[in-house]
C-alpha atoms as a PDB file:
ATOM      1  CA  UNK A   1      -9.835   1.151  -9.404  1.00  0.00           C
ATOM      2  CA  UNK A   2     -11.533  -1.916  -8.813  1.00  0.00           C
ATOM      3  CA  UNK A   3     -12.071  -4.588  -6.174  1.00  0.00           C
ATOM      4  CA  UNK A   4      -9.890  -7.345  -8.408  1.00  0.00           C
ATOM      5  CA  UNK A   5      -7.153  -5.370  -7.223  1.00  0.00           C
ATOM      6  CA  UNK A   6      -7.248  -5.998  -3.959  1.00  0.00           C
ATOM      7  CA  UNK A   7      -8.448  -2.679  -2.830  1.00  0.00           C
ATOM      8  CA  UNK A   8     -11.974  -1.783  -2.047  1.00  0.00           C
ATOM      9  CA  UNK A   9     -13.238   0.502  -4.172  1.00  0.00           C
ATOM     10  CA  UNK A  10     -13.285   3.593  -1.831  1.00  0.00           C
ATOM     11  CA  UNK A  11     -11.754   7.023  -2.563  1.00  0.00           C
ATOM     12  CA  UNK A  12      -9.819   7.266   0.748  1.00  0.00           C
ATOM     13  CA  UNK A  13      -8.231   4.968   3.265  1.00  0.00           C
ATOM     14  CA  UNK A  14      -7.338   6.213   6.883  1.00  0.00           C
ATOM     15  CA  UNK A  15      -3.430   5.514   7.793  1.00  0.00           C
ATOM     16  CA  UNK A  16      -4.555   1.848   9.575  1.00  0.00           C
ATOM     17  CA  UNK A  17      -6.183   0.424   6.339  1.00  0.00           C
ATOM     18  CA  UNK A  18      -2.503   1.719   4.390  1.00  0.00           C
ATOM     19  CA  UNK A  19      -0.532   0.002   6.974  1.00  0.00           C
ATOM     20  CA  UNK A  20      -2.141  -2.863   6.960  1.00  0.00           C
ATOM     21  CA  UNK A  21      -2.539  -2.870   2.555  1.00  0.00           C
ATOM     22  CA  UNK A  22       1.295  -1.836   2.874  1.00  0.00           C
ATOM     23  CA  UNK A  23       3.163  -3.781   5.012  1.00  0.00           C
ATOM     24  CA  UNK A  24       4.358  -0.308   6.515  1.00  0.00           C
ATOM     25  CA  UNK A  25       3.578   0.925  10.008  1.00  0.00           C
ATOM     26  CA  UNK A  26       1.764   4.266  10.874  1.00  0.00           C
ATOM     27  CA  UNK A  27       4.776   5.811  12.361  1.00  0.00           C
ATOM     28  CA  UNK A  28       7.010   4.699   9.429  1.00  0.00           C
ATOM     29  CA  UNK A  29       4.177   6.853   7.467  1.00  0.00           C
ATOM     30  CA  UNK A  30       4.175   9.798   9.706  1.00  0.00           C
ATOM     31  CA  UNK A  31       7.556  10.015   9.492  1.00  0.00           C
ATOM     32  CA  UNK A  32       7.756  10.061   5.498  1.00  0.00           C
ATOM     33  CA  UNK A  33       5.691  12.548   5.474  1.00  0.00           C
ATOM     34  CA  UNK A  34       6.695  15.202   8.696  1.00  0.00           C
ATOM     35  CA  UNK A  35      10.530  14.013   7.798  1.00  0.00           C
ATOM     36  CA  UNK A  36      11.018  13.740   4.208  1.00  0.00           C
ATOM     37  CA  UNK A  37       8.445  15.593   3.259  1.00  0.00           C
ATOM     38  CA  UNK A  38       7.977  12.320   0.213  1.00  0.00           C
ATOM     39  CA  UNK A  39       3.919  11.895   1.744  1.00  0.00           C
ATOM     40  CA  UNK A  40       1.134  14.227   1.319  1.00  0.00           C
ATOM     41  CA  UNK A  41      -2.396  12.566   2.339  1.00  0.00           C
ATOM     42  CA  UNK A  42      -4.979  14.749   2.459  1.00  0.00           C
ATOM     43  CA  UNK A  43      -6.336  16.355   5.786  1.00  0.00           C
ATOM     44  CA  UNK A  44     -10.007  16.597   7.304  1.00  0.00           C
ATOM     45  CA  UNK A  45     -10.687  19.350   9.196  1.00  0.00           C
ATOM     46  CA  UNK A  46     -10.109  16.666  12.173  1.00  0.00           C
ATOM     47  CA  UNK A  47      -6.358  16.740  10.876  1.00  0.00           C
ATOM     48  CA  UNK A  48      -7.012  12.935   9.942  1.00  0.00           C
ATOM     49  CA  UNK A  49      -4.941  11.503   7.437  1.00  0.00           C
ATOM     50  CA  UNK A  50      -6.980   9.975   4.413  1.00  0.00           C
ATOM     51  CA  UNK A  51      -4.531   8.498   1.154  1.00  0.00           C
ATOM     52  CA  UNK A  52      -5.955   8.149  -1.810  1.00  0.00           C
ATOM     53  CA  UNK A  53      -4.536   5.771  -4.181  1.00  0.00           C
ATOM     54  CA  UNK A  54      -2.212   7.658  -5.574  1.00  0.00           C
ATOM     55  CA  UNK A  55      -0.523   7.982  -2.535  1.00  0.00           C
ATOM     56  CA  UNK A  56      -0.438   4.047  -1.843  1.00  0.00           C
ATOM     57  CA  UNK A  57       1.106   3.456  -5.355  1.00  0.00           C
ATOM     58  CA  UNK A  58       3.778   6.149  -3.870  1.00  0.00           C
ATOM     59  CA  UNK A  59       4.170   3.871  -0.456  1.00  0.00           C
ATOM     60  CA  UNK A  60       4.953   0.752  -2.522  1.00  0.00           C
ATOM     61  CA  UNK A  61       7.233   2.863  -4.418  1.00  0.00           C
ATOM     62  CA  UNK A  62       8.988   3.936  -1.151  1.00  0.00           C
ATOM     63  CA  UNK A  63       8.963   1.003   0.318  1.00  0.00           C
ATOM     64  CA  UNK A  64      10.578  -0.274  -2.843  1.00  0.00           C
ATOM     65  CA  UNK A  65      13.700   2.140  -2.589  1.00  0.00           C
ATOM     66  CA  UNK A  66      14.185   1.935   0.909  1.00  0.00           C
ATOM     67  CA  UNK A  67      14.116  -2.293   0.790  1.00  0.00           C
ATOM     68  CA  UNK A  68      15.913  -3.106  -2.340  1.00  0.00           C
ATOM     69  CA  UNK A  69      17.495   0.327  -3.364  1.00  0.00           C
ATOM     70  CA  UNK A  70      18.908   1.330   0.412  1.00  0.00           C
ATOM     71  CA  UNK A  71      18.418   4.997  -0.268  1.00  0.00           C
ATOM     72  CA  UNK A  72      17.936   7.911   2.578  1.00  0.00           C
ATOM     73  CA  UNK A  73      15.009   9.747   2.232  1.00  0.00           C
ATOM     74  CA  UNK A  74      17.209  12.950   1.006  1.00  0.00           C
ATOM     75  CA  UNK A  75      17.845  10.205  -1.971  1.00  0.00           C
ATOM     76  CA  UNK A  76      14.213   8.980  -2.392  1.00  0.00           C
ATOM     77  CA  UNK A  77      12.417  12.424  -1.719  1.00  0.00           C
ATOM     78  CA  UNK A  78      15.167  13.581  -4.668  1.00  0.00           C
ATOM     79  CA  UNK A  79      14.604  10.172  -7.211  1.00  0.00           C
ATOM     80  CA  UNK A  80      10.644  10.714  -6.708  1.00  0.00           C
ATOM     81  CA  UNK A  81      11.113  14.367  -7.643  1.00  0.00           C
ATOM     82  CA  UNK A  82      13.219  13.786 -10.657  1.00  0.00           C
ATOM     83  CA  UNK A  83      10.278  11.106 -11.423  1.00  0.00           C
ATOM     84  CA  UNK A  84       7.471  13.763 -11.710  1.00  0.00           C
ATOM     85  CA  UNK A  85       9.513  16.081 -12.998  1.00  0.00           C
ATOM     86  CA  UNK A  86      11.159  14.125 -15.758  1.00  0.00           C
ATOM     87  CA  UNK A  87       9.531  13.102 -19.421  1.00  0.00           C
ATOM     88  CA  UNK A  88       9.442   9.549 -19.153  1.00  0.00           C
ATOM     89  CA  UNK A  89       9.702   7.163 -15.739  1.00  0.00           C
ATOM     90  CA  UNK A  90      12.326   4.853 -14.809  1.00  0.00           C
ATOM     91  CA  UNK A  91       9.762   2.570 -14.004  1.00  0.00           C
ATOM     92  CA  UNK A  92       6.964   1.618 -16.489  1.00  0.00           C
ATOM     93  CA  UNK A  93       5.284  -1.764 -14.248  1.00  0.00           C
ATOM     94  CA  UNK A  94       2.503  -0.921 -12.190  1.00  0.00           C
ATOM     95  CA  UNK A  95       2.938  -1.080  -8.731  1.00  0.00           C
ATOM     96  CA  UNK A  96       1.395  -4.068  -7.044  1.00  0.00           C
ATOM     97  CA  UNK A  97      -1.932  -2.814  -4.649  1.00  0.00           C
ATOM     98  CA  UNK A  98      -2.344  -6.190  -2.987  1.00  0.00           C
ATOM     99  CA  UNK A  99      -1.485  -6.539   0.438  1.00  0.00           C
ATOM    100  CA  UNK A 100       0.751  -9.346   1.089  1.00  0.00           C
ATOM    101  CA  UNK A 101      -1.251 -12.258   2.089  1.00  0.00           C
ATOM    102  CA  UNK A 102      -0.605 -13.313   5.713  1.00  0.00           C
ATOM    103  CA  UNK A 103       0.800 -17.153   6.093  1.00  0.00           C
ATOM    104  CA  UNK A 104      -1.209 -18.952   7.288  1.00  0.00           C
ATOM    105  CA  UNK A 105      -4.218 -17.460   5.040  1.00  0.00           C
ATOM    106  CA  UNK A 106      -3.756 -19.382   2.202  1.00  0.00           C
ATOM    107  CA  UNK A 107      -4.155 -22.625   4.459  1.00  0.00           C
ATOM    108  CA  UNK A 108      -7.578 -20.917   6.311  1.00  0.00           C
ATOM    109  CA  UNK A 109      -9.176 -20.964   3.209  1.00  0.00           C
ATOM    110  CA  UNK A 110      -8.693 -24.414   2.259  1.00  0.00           C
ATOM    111  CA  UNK A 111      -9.996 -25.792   5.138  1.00  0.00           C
ATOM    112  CA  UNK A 112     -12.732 -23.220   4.466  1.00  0.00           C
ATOM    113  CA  UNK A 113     -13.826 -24.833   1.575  1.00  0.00           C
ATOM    114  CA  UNK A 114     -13.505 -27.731   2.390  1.00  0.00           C
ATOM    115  CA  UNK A 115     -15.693 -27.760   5.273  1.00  0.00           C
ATOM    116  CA  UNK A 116     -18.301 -26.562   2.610  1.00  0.00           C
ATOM    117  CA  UNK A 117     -17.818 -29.556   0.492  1.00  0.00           C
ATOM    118  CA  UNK A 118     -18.688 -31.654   4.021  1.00  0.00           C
ATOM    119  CA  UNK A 119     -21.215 -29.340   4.836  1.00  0.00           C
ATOM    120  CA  UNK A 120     -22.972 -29.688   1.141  1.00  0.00           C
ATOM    121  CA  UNK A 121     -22.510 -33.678   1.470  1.00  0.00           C
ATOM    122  CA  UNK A 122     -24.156 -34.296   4.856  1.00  0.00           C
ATOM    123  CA  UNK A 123     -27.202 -31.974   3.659  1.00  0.00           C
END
């Protein structure tokens, strides 16, 4: 995996740096993974949660049949199983890695640049 994708090239991310990349909360995470048993991130011996990217692929997947789908995470733990379990996905797209760009981010680097371009000019 590389940085184009909107992910830093690391190996693991701690459960902020997911919610933040997912659009999903901490607690939301927790609770996939102590509830419906869908999550699995890997421990420390600190009992840290660390996901690798794997397991954000499986968020956005998640977060996909909760949002759009409406399914209870009996439904989703039992789709996702059928998934790895089956020959061929239902799904062949990758899933997106980018975190959704805050508002107001897009306009922040505008101005950004072109406070450069002044910058550059009055040197």
């Amino acid at each position: 995996m590389d940085a184009a994708e909107g992910l830093s090239p690391k190996r693991f991310y701690t459960i902020g740096e997911v919610s933040r990349i997912t659009g999903v909360r901490p607690h939301v995470l927790r609770y996939w993974e102590v509830q419906g048993k869908i999550l699995r991130p890997f421990r420390k011996s600190s009992r840290h949660r660390l996901y690798r990217v794997a397991d954000i692929q499986l968020i956005f997947e998640i977060k996909r049949l909760r949002d759009e789908e409406r399914l209870s995470l009996t439904a989703m733990r039992r789709q996702l199983q059928s998934h790895q379990q089956g020959p061929t996905p239902r799904y062949q797209a990758p899933l997106p890695l980018k975190p959704p760009e805050p508002e107001g981010l897009a306009l922040l680097r505008s101005i950004r640049e072109e406070l450069r371009a002044l910058k550059e000019l009055l040197e």
